[in-house]
PDB file of N, CA and C in Angstrom:
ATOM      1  N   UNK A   1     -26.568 119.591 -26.204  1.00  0.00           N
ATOM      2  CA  UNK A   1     -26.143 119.473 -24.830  1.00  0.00           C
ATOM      3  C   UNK A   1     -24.930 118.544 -24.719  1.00  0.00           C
ATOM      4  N   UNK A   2     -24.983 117.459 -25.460  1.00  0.00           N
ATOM      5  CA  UNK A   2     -23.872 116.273 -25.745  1.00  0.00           C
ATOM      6  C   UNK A   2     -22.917 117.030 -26.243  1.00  0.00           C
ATOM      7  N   UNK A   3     -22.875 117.939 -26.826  1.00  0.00           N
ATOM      8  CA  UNK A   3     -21.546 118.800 -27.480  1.00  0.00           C
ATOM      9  C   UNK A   3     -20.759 119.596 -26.496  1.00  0.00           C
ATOM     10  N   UNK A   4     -21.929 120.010 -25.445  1.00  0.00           N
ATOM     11  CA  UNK A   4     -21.426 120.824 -24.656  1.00  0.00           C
ATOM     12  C   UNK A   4     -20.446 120.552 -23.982  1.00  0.00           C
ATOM     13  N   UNK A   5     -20.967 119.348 -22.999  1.00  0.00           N
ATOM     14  CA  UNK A   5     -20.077 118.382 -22.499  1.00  0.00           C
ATOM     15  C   UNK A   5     -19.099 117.814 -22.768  1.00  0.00           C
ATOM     16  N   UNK A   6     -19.313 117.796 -23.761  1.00  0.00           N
ATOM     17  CA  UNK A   6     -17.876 116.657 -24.551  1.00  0.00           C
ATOM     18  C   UNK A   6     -16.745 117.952 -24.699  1.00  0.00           C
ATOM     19  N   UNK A   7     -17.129 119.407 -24.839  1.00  0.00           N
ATOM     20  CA  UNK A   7     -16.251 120.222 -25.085  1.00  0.00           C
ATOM     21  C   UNK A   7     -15.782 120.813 -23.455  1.00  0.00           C
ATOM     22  N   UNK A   8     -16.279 120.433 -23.143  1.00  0.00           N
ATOM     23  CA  UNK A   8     -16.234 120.884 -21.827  1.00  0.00           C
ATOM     24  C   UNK A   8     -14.854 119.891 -20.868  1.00  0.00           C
ATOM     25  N   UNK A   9     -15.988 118.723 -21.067  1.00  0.00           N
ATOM     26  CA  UNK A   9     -14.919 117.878 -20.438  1.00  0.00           C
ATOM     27  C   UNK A   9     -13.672 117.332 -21.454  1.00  0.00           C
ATOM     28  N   UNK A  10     -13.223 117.757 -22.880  1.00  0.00           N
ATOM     29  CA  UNK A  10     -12.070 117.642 -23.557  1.00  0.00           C
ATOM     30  C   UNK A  10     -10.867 119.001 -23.138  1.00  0.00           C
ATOM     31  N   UNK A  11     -11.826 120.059 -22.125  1.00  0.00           N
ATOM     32  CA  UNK A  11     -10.882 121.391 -22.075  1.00  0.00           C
ATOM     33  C   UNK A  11     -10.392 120.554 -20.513  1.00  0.00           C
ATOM     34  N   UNK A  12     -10.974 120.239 -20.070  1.00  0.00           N
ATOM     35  CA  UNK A  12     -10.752 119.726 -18.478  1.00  0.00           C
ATOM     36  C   UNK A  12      -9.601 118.916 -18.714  1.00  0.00           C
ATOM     37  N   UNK A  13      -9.529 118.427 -19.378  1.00  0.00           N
ATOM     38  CA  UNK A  13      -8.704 117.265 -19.513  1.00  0.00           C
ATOM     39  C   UNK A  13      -7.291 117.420 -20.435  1.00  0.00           C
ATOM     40  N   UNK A  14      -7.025 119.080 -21.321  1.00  0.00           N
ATOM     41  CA  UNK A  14      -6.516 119.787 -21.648  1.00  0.00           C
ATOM     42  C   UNK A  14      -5.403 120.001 -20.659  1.00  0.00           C
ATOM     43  N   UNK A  15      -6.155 120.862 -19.904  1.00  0.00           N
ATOM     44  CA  UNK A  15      -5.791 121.612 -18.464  1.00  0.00           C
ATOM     45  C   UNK A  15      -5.226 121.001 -17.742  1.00  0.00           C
ATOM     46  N   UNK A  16      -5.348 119.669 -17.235  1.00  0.00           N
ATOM     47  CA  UNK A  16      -5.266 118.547 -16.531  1.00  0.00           C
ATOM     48  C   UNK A  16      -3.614 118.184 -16.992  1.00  0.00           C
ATOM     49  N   UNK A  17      -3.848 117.612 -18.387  1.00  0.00           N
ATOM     50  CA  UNK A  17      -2.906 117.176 -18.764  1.00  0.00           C
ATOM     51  C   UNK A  17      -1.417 118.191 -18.983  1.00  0.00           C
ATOM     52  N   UNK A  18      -1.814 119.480 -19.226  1.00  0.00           N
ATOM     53  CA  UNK A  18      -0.919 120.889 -19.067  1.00  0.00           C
ATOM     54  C   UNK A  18      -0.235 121.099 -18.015  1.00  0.00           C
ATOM     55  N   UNK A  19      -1.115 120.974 -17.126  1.00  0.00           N
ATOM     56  CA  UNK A  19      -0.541 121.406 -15.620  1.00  0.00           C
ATOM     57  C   UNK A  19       0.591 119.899 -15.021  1.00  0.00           C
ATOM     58  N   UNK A  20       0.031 119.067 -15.706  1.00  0.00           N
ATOM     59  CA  UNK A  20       1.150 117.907 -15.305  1.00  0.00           C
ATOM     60  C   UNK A  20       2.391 117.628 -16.590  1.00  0.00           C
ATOM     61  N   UNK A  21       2.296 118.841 -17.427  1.00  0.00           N
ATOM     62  CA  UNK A  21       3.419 118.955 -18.093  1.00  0.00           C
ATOM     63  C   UNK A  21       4.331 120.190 -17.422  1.00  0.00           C
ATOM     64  N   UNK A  22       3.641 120.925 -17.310  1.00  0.00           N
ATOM     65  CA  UNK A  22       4.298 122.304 -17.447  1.00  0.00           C
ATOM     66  C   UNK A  22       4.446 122.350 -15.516  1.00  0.00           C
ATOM     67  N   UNK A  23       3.915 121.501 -15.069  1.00  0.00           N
ATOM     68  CA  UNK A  23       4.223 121.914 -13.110  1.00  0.00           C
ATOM     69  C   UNK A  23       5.304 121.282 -12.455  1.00  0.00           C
ATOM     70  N   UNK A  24       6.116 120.434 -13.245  1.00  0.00           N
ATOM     71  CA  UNK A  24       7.800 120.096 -12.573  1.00  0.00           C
ATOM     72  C   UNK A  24       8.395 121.158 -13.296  1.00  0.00           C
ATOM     73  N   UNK A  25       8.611 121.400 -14.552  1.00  0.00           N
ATOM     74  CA  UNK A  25       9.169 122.953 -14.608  1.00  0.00           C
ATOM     75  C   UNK A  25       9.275 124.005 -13.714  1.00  0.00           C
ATOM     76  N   UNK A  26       8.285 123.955 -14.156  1.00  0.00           N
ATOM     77  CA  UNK A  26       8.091 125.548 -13.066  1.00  0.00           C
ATOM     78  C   UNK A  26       8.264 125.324 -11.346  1.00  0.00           C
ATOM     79  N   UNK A  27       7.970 124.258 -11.135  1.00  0.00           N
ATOM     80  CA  UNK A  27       9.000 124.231  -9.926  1.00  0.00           C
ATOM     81  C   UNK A  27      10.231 123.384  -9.246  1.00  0.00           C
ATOM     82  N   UNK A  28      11.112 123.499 -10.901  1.00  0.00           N
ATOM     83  CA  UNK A  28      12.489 123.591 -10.813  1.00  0.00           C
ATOM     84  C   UNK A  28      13.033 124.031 -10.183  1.00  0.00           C
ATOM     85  N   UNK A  29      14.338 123.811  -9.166  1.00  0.00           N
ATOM     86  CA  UNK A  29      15.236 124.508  -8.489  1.00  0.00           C
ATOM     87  C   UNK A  29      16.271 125.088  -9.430  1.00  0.00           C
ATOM     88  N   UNK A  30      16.623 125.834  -9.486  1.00  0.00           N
ATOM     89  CA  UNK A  30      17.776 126.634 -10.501  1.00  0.00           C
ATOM     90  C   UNK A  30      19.154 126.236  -9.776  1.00  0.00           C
ATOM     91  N   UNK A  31      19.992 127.104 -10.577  1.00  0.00           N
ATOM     92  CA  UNK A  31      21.469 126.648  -9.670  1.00  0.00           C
ATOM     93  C   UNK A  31      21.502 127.779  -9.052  1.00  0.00           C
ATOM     94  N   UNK A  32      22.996 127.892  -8.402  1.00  0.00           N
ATOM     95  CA  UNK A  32      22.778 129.010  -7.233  1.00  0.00           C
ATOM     96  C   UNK A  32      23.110 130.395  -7.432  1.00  0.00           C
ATOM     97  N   UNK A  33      22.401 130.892  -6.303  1.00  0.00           N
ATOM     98  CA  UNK A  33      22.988 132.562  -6.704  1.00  0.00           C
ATOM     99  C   UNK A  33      23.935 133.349  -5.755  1.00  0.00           C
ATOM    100  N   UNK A  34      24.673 133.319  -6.810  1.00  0.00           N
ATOM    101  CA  UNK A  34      26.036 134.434  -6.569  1.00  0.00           C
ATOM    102  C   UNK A  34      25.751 135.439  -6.207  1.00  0.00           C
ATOM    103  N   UNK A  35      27.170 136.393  -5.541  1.00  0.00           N
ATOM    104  CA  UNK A  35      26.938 137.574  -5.327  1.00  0.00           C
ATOM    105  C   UNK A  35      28.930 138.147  -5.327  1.00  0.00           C
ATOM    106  N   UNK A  36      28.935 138.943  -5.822  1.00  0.00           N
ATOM    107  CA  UNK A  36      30.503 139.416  -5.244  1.00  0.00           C
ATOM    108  C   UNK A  36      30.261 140.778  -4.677  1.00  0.00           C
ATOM    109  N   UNK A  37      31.099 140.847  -3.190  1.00  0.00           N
ATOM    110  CA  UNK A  37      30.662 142.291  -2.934  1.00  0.00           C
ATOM    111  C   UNK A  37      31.966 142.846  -3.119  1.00  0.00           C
ATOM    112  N   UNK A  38      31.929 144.053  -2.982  1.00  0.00           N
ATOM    113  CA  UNK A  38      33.315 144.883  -3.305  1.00  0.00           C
ATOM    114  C   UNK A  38      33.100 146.201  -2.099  1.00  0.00           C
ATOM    115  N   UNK A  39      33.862 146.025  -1.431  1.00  0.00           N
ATOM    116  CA  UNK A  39      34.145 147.720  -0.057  1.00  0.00           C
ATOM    117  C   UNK A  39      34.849 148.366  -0.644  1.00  0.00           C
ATOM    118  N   UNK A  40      34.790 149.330  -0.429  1.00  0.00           N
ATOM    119  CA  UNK A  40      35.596 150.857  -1.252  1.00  0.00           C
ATOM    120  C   UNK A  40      35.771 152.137  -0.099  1.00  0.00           C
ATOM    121  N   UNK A  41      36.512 152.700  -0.154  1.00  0.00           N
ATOM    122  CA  UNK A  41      36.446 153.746   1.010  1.00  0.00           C
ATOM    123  C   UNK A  41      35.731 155.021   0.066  1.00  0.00           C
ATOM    124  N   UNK A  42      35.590 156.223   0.895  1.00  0.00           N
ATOM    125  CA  UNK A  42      34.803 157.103   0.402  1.00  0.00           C
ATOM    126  C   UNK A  42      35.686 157.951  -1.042  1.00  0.00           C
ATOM    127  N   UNK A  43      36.749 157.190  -1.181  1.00  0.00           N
ATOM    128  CA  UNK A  43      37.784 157.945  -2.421  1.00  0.00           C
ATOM    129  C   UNK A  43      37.469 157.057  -3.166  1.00  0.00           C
ATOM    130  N   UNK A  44      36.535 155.729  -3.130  1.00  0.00           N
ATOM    131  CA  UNK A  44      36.583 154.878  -4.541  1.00  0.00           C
ATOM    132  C   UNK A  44      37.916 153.713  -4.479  1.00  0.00           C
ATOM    133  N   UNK A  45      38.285 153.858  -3.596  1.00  0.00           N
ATOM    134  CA  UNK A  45      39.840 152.402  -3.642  1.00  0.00           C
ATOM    135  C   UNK A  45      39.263 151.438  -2.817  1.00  0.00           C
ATOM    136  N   UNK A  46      39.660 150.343  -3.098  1.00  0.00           N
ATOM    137  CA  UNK A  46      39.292 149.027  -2.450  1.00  0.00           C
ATOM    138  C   UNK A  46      39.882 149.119  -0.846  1.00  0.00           C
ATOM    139  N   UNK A  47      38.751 148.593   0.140  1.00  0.00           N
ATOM    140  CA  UNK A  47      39.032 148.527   1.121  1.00  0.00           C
ATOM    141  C   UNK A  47      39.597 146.642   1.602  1.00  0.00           C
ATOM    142  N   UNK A  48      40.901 146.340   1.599  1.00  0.00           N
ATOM    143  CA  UNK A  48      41.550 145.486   1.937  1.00  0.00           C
ATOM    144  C   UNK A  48      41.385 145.450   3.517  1.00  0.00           C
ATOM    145  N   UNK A  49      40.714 143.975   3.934  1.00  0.00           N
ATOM    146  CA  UNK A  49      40.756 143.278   5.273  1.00  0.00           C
ATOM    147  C   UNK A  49      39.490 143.969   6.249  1.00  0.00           C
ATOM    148  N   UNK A  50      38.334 144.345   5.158  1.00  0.00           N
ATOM    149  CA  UNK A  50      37.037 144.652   5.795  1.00  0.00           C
ATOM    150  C   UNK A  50      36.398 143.056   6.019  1.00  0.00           C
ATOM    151  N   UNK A  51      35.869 142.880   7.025  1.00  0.00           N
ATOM    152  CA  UNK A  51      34.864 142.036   7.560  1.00  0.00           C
ATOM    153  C   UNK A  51      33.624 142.467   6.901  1.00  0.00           C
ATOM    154  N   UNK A  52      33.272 141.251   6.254  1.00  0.00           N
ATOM    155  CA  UNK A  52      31.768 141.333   5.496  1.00  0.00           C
ATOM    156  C   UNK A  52      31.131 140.200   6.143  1.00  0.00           C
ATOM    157  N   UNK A  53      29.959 140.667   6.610  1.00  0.00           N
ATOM    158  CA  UNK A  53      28.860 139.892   7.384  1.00  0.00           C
ATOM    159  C   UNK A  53      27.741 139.197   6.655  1.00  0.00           C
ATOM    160  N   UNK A  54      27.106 138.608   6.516  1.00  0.00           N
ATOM    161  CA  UNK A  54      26.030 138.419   5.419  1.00  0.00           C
ATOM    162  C   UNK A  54      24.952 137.240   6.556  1.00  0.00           C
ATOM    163  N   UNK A  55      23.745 138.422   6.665  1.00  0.00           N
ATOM    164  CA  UNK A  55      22.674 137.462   7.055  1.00  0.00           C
ATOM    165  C   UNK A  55      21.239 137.599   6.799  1.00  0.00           C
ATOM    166  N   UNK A  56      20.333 136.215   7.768  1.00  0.00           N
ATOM    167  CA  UNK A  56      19.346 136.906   6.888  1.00  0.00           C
ATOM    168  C   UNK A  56      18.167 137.123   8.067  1.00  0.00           C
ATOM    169  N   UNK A  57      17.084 137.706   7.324  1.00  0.00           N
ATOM    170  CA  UNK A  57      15.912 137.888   9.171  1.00  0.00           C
ATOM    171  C   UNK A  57      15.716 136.301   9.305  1.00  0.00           C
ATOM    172  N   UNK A  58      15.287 136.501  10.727  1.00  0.00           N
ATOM    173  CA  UNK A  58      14.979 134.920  11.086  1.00  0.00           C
ATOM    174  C   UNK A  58      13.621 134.801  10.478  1.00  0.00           C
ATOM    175  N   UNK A  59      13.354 133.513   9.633  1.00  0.00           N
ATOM    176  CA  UNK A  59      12.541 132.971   9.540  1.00  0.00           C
ATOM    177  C   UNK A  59      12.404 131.556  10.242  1.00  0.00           C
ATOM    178  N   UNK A  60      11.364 130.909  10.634  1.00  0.00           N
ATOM    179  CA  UNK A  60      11.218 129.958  11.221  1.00  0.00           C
ATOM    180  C   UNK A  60      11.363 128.380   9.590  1.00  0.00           C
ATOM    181  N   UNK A  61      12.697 127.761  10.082  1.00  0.00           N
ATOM    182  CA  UNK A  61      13.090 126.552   8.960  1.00  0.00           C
ATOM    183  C   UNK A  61      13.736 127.219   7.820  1.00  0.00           C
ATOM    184  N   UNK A  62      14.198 128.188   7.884  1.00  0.00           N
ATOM    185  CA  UNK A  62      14.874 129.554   6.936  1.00  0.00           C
ATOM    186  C   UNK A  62      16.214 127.610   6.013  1.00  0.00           C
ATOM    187  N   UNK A  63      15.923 127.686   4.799  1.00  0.00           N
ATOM    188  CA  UNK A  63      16.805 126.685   4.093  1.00  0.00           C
ATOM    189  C   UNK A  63      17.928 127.526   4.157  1.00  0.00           C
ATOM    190  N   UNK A  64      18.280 128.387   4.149  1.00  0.00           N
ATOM    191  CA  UNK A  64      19.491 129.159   4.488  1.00  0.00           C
ATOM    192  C   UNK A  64      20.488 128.937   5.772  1.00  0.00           C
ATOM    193  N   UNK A  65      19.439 128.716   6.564  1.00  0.00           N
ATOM    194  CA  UNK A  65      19.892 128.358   8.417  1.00  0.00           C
ATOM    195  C   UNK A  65      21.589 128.377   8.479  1.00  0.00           C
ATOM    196  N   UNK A  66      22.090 126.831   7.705  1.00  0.00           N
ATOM    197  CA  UNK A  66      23.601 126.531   7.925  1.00  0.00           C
ATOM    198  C   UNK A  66      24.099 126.970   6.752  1.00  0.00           C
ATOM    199  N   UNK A  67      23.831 128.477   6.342  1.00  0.00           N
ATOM    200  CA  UNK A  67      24.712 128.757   4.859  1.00  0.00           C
ATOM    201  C   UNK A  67      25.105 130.240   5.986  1.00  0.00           C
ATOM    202  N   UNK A  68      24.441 130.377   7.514  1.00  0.00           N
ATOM    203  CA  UNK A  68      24.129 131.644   7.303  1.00  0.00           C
ATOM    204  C   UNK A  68      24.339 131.664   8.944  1.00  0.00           C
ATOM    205  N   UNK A  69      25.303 133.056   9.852  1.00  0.00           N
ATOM    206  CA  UNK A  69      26.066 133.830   8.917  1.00  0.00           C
ATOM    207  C   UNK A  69      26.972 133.454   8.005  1.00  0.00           C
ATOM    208  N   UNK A  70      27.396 134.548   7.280  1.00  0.00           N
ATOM    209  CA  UNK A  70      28.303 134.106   6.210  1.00  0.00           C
ATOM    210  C   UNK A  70      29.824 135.122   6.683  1.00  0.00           C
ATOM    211  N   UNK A  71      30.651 135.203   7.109  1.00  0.00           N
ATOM    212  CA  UNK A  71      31.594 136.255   7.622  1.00  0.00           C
ATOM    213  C   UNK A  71      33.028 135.782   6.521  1.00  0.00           C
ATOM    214  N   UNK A  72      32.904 137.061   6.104  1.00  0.00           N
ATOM    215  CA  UNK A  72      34.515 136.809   4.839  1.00  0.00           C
ATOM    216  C   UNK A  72      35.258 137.995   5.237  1.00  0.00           C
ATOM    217  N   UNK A  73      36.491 138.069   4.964  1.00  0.00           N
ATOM    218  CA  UNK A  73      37.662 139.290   4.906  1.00  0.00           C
ATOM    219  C   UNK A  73      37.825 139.533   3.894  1.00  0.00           C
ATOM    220  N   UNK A  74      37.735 140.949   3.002  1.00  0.00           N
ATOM    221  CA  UNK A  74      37.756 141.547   1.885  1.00  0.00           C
ATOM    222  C   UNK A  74      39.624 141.243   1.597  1.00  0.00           C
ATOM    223  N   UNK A  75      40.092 140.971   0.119  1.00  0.00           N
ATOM    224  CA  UNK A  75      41.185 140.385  -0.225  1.00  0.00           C
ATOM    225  C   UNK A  75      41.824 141.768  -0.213  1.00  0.00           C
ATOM    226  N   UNK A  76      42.599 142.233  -1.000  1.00  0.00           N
ATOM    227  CA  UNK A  76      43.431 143.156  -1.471  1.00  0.00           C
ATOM    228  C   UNK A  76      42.807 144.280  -2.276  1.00  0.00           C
ATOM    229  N   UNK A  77      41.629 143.404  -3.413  1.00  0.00           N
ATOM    230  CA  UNK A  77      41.032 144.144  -4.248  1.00  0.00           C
ATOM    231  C   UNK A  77      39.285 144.605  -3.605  1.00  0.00           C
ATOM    232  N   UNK A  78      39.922 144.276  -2.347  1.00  0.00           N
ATOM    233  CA  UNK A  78      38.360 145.002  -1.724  1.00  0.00           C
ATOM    234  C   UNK A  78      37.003 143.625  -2.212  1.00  0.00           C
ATOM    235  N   UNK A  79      37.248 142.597  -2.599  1.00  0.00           N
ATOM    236  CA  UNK A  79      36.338 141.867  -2.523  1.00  0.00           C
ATOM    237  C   UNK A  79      36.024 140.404  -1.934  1.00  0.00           C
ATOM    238  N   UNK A  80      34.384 140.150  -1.298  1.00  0.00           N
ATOM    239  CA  UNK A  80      34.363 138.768  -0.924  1.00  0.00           C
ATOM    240  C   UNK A  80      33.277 138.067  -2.118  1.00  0.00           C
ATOM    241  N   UNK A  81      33.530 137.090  -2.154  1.00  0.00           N
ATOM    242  CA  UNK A  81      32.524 135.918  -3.132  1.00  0.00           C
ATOM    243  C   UNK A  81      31.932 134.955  -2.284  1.00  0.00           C
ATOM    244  N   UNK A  82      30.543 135.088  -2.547  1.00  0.00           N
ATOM    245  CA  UNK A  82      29.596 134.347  -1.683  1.00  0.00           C
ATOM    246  C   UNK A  82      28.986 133.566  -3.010  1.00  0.00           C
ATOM    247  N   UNK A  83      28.139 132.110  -2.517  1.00  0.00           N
ATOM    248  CA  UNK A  83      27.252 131.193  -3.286  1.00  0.00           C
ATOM    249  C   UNK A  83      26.339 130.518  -2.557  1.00  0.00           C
ATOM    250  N   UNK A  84      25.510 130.787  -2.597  1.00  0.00           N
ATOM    251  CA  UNK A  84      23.982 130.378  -1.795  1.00  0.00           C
ATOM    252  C   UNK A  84      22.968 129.712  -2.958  1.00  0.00           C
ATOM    253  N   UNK A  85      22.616 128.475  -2.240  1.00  0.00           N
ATOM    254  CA  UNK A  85      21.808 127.470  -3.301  1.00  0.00           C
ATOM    255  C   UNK A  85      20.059 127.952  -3.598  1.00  0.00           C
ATOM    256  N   UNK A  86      19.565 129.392  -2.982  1.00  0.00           N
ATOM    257  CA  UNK A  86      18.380 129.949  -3.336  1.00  0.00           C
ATOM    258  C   UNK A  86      18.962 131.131  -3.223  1.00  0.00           C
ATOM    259  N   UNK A  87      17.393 131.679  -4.034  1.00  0.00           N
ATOM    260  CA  UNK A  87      17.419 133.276  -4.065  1.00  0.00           C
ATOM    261  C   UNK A  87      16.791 133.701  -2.712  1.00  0.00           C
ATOM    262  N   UNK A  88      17.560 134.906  -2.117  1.00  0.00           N
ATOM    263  CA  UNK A  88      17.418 135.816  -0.778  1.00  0.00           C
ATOM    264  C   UNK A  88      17.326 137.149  -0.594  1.00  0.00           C
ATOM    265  N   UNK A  89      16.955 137.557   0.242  1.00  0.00           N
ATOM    266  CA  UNK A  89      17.026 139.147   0.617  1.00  0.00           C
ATOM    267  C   UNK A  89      18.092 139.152   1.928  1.00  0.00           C
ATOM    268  N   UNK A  90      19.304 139.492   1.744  1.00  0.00           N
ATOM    269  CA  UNK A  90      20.301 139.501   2.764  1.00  0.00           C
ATOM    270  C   UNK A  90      20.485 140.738   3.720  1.00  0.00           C
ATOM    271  N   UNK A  91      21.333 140.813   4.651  1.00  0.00           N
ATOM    272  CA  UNK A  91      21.945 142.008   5.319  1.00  0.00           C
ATOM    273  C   UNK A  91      22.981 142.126   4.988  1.00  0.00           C
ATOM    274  N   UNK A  92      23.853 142.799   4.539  1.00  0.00           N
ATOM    275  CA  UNK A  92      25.589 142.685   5.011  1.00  0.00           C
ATOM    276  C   UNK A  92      26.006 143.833   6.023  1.00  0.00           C
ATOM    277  N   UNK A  93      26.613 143.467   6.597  1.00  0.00           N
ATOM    278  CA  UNK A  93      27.288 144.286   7.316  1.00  0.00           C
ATOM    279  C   UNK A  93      28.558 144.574   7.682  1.00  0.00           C
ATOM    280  N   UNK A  94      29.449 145.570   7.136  1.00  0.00           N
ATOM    281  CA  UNK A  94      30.966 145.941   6.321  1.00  0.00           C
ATOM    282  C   UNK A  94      31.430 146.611   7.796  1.00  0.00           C
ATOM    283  N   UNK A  95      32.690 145.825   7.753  1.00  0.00           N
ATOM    284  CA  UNK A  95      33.120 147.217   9.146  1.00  0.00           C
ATOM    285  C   UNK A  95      34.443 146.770   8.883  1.00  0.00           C
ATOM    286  N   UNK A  96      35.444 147.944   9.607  1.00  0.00           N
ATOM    287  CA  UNK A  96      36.495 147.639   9.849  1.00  0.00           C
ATOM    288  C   UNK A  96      36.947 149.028  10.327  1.00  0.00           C
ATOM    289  N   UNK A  97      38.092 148.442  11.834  1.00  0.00           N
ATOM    290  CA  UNK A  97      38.252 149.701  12.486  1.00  0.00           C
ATOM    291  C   UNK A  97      37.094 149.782  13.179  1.00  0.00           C
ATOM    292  N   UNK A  98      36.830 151.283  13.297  1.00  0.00           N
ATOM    293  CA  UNK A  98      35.424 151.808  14.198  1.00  0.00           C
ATOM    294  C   UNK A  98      34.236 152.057  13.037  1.00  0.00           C
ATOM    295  N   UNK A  99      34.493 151.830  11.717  1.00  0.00           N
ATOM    296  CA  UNK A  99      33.738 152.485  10.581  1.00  0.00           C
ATOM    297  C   UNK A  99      33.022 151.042  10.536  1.00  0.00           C
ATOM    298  N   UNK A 100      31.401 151.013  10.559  1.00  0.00           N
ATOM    299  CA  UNK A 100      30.286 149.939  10.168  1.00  0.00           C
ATOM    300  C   UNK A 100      29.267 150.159   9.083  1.00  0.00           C
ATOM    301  N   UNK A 101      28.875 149.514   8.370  1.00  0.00           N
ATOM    302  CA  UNK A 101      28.187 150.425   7.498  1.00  0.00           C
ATOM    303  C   UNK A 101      27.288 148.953   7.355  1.00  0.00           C
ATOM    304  N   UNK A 102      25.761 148.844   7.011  1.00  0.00           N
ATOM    305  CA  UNK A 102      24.699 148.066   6.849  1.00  0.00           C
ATOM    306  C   UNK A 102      24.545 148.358   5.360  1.00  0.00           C
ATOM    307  N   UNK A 103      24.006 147.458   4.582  1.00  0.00           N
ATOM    308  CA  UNK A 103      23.218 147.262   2.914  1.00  0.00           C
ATOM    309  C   UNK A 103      22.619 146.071   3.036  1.00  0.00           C
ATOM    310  N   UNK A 104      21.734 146.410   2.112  1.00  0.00           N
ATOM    311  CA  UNK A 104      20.986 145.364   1.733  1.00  0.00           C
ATOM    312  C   UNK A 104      21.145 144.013   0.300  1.00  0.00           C
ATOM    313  N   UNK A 105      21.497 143.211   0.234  1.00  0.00           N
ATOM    314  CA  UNK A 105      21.837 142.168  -0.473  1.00  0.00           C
ATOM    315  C   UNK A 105      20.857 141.539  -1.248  1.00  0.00           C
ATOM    316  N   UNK A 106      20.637 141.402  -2.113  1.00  0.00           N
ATOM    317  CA  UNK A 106      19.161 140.672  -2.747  1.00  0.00           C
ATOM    318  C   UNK A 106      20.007 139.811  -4.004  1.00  0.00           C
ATOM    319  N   UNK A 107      20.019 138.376  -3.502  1.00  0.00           N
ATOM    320  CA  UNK A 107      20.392 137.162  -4.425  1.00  0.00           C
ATOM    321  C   UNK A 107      19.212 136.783  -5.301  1.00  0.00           C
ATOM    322  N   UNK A 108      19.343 136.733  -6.658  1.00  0.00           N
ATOM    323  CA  UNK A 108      18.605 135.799  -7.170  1.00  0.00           C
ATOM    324  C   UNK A 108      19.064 134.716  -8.131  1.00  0.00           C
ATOM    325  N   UNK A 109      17.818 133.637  -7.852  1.00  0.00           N
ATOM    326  CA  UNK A 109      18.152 132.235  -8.662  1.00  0.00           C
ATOM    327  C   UNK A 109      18.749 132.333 -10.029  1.00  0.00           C
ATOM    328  N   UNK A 110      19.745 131.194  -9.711  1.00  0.00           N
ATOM    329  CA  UNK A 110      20.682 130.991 -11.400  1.00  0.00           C
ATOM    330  C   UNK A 110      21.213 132.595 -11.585  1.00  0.00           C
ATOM    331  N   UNK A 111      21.823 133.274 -10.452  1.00  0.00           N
ATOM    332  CA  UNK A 111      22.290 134.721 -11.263  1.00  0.00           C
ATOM    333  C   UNK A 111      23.501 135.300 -10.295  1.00  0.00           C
ATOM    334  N   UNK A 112      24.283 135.884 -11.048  1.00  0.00           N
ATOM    335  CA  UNK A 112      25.538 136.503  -9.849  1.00  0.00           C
ATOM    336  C   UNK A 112      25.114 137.881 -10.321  1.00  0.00           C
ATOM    337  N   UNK A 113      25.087 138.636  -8.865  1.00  0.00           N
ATOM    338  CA  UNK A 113      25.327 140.172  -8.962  1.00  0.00           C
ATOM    339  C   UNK A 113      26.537 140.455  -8.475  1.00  0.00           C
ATOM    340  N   UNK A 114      26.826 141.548  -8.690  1.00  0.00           N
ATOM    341  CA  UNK A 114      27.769 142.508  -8.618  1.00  0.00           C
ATOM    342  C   UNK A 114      27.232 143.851  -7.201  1.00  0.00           C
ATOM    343  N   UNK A 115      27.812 143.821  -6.003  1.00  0.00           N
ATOM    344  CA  UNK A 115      27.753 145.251  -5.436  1.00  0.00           C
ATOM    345  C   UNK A 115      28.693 145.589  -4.710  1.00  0.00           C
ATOM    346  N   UNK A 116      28.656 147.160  -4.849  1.00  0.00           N
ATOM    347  CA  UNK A 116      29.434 147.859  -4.091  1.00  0.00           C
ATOM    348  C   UNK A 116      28.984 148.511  -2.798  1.00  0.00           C
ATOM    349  N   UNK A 117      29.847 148.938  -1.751  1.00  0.00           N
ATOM    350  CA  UNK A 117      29.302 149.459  -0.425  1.00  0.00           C
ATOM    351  C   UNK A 117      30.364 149.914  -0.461  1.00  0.00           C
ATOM    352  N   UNK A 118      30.218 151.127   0.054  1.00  0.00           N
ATOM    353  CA  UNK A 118      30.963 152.206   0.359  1.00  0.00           C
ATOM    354  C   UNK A 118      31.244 152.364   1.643  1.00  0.00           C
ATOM    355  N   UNK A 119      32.462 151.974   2.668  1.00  0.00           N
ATOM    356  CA  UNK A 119      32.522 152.348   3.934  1.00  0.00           C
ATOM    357  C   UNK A 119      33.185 153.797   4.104  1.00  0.00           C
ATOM    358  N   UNK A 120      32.460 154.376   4.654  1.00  0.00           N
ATOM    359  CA  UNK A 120      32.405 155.571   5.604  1.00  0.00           C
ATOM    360  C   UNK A 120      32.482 156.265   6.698  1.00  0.00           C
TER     361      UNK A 120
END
């Protein structure tokens, strides 16, 4: 019965000591995540001086709040560069002229994506 215990309470204390190694890791903040978007018209060429919108649903204390909206003008080569200090599920919303077009944005931690939207 003394064995039991002693094995018992040496795993407890295993566990114990694990979770206070391994639990500031794991909830590390990473660095931030990128995104570059790129507008293109329906021929594939960069759309120069599109308004790109970038937001997110309201959440109530959203850490995003003052990153967000995000409103850029596409350069020459049809692109804006955004950097947000967490990972998100965004909106963008591309217009220019009478042409609007909605996508969906999904940032994640420590990572830059790459997307395209096609205005139409």
């Amino acid at each position: 019965m003394k064995y039991i215990i002693r094995n018992v309470g040496a795993l407890i204390i295993i566990v114990l000591l694990s979770s206070v190694i391994f639990f500031p890791v794991a909830c590390k903040r990473g660095g931030p995540s990128d995104a570059v978007i790129t507008v293109l018209d329906s021929l594939g060429k960069p759309v120069a001086g599109a308004t790109v919108k970038l937001t997110a649903p309201p959440k109530g204390g959203s850490t995003l709040a003052s990153y967000l909206p995000d409103i850029q003008v596409t350069g020459s080569d049809g692109k804006t560069v955004y950097s947000f200090p967490l990972e998100a599920v965004l909106t963008a919303q591309v217009s220019k002229g009478n042409l609007m077009v909605f996508d969906i944005v999904r940032l994640k931690r420590e990572d830059s994506i790459t997307q395209t939207i096609i205005l139409k």
